[in-house]
Protein backbone atom coordinates (compact mmCIF):
# COMPACT_ATOMS: atom_id res chain seq x y z
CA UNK A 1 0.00 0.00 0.00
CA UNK A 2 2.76 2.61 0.89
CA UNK A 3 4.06 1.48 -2.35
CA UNK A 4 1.26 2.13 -4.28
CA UNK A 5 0.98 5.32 -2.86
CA UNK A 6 4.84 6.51 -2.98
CA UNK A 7 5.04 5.93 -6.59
CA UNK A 8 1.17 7.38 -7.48
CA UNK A 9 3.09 10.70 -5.43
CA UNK A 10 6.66 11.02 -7.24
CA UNK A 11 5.41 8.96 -10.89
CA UNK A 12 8.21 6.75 -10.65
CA UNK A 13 8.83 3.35 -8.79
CA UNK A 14 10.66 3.97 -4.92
CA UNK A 15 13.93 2.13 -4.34
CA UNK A 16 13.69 2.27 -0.91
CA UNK A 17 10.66 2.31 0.88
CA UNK A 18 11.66 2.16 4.37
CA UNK A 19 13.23 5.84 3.47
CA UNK A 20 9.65 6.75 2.86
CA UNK A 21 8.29 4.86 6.03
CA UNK A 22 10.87 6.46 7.84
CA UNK A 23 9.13 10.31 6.39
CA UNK A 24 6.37 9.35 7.95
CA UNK A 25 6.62 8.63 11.38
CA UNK A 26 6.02 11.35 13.56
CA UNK A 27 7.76 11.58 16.71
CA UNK A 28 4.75 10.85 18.80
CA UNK A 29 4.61 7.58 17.57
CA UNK A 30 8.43 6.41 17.17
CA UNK A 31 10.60 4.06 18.75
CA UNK A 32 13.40 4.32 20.90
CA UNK A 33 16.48 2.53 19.97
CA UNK A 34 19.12 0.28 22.55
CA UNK A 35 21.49 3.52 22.30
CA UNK A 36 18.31 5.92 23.46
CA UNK A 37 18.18 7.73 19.88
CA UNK A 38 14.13 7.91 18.95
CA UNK A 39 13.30 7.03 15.69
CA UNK A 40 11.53 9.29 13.95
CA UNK A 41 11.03 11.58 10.40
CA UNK A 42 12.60 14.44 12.00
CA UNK A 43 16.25 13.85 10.44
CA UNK A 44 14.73 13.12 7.03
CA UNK A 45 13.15 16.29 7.98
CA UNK A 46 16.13 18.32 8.30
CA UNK A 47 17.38 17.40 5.42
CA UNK A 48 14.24 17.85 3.18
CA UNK A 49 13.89 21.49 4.49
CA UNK A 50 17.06 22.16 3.27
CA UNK A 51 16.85 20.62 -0.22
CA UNK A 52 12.95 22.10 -0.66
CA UNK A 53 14.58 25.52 -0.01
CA UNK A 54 17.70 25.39 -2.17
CA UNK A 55 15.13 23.95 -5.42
CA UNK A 56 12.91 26.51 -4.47
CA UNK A 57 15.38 29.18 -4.42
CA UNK A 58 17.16 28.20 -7.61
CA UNK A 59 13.76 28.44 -9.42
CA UNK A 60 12.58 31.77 -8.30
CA UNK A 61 16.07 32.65 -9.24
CA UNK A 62 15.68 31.68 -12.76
CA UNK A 63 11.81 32.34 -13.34
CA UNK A 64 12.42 35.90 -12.04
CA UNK A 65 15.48 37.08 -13.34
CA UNK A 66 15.20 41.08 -12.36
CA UNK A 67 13.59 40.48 -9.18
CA UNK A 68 16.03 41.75 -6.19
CA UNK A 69 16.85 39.86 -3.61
CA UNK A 70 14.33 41.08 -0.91
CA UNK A 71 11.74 39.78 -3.35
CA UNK A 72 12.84 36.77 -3.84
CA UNK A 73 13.51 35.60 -0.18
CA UNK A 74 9.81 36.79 0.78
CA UNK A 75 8.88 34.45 -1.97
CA UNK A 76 10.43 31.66 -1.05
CA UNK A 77 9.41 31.98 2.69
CA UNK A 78 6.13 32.20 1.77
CA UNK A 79 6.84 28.89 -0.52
CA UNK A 80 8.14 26.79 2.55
CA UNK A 81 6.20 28.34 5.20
CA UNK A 82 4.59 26.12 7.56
CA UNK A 83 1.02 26.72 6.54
CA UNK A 84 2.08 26.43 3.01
CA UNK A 85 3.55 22.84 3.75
CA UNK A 86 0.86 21.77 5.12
CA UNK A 87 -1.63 22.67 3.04
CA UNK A 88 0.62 20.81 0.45
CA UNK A 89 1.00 17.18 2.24
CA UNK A 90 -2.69 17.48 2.96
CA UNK A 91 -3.50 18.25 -1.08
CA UNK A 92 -0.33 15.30 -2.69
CA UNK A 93 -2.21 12.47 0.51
CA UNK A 94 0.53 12.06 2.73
CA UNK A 95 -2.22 13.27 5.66
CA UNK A 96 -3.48 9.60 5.19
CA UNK A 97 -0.22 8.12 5.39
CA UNK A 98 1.57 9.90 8.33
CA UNK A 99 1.83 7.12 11.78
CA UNK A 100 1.21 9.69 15.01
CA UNK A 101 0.04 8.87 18.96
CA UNK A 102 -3.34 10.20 18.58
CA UNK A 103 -3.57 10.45 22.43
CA UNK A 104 -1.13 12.92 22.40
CA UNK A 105 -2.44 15.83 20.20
CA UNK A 106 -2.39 18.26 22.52
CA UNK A 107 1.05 19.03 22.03
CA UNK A 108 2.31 21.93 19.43
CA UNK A 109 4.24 19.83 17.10
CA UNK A 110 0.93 18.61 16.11
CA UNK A 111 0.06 21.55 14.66
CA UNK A 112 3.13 21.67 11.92
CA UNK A 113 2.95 17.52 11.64
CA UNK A 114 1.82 17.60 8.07
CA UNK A 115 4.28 20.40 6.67
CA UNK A 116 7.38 18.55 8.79
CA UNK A 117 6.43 15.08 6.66
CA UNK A 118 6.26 17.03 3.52
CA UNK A 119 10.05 18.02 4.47
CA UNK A 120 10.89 14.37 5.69
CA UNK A 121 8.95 13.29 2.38
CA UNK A 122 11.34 15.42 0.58
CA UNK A 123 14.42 14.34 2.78
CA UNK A 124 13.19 10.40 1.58
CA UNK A 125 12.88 11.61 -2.10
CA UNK A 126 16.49 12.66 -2.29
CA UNK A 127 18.21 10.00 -0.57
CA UNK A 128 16.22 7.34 -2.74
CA UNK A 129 16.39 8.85 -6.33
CA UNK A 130 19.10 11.78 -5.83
CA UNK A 131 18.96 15.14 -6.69
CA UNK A 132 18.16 15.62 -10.25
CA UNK A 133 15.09 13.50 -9.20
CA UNK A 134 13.79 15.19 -6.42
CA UNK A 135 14.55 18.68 -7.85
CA UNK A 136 12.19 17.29 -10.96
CA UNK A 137 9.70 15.86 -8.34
CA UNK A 138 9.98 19.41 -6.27
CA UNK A 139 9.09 21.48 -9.51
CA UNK A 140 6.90 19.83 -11.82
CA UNK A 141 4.99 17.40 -8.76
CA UNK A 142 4.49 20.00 -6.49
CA UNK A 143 5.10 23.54 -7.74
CA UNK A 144 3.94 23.60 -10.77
CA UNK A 145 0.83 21.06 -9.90
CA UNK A 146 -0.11 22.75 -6.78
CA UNK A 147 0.78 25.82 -6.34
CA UNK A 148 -0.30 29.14 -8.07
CA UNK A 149 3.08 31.38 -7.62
CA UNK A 150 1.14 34.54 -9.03
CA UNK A 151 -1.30 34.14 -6.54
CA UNK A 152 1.39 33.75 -3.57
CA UNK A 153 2.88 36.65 -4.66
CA UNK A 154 -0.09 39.16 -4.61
CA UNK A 155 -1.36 38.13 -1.34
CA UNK A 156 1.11 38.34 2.00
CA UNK A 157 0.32 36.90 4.68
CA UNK A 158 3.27 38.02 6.48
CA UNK A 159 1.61 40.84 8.31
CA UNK A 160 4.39 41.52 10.71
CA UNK A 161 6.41 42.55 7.46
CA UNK A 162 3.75 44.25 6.45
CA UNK A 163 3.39 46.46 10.07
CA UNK A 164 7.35 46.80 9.32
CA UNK A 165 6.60 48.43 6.44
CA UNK A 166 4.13 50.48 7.04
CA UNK A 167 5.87 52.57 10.20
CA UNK A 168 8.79 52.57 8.61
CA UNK A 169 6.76 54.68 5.95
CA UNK A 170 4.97 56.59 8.65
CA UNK A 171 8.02 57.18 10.25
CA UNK A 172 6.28 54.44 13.67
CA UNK A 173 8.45 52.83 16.41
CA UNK A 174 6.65 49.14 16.38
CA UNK A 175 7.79 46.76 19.27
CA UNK A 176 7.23 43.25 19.90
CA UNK A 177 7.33 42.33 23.86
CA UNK A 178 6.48 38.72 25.43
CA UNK A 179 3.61 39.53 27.69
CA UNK A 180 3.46 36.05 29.59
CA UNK A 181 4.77 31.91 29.02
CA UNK A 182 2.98 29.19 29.91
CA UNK A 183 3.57 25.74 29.83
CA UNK A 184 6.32 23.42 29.68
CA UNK A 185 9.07 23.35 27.39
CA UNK A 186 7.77 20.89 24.69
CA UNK A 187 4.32 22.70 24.73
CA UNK A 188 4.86 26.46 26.07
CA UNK A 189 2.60 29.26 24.54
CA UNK A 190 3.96 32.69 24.04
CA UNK A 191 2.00 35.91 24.93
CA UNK A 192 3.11 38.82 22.41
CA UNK A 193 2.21 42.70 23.06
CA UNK A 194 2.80 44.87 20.35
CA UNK A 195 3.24 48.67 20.85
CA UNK A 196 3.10 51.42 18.30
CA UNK A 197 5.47 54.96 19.94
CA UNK A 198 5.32 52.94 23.22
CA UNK A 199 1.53 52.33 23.31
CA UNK A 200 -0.23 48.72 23.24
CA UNK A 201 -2.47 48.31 20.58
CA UNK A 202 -2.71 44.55 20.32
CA UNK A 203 -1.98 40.94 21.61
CA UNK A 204 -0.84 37.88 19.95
CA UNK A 205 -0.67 34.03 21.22
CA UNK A 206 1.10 31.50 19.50
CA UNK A 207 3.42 28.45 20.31
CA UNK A 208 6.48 29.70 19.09
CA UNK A 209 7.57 33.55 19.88
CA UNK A 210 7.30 34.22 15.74
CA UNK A 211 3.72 32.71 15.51
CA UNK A 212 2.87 35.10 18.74
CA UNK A 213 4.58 37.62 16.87
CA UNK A 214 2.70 36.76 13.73
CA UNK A 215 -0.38 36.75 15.84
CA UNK A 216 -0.08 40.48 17.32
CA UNK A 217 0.74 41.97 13.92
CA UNK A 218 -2.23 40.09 11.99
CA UNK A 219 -4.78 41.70 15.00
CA UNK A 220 -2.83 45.50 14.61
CA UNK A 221 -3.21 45.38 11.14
């Protein structure tokens, strides 16, 4: 079945499938090893984050060849972004496919499991067909099949750039201070108060000081 479903995903036959069975074990659900090491798609997920965003970068490189650099960086961000990931395991069926604790989704890491298995999906995709492959597999499979780049590029999301932006044009102080923490290290929430010339005009909560951040910025704006 994962077979079936590897090869209907990257249109070619896998070499290695416990690579890919590997990509999609979340860390809820893996196993710990003699030596303590947990087993678990988070290395393959390392390395798929970084192969995602060099493809991704070499082909807004080349498809926009007098954007500056600004541009392109906001670009790709808003290529690999979490949400964006997500959305994009949910849409190619690896939501289907992932193995997770399901007793346990009360933790954060929940919330970015399908984007982190796109990246260990990735991660699997190299070290089983190489690059040319998954660069191929990363453009035409999912870029060009999935995403709509003209679209990404006319709406942000990225409102705490935008609230950058905008009082650096105004000539605004903005400042981003954590308001309160709560919970324990593997599922602490962050509190976010954002200030315009040293007033508080809105809060943010998130599970990662950026997403608080995030959070703030989208209510200011």
């Amino acid at each position: 079945k994962l077979f079936s479903a590897v090869k209907n995903i990257i249109r070619a036959r896998p070499i290695s499938l416990p690579l890919y069975h590997l990509s999609m074990q979340h860390s809820s659900s893996g196993k710990t090893m003699i030596n303590g090491f947990k087993e678990s798609n988070e290395r393959l997920e390392y390395l798929g984050d970084a192969i995602l965003g060099a493809v991704v970068a070499d082909y807004l490189f080349k498809k926009y060849p007098y954007k500056n650099e600004g541009f392109l960086t906001e670009i790709r961000s808003r290529i690999v972004s979490r949400v964006s990931l997500n959305d994009l395991a949910i849409k190619i069926g690896l939501g289907e496919m992932i193995q997770f604790d399901g007793t346990r989704r009360q933790s954060s890491s929940f919330k970015s499991m399908h984007g982190d298995a796109m990246e260990a999906f990735v991660g699997a995709v190299y070290l089983d067909r190489g690059y040319k492959f998954c660069k191929g597999f990363i453009i035409n499979e999912l870029i060009h099949t999935y995403l709509d780049i003209d679209n990404i590029i006319a709406v942000n999301t990225n409102y705490k750039s935008q609230l950058i932006e905008w009082a650096q044009q105004s000539n605004k102080k903005i400042d981003f201070h954590i308001d309160s923490e709560r919970g324990d290290n593997h599922n602490k929430q962050f509190k976010i108060e954002l200030l315009l010339d040293e007033e508080s005009i809105a809060f943010g909560t998130g599970y990662s000081k950026k997403k608080a951040e995030q959070d703030a910025a989208r209510r200011a704006c």
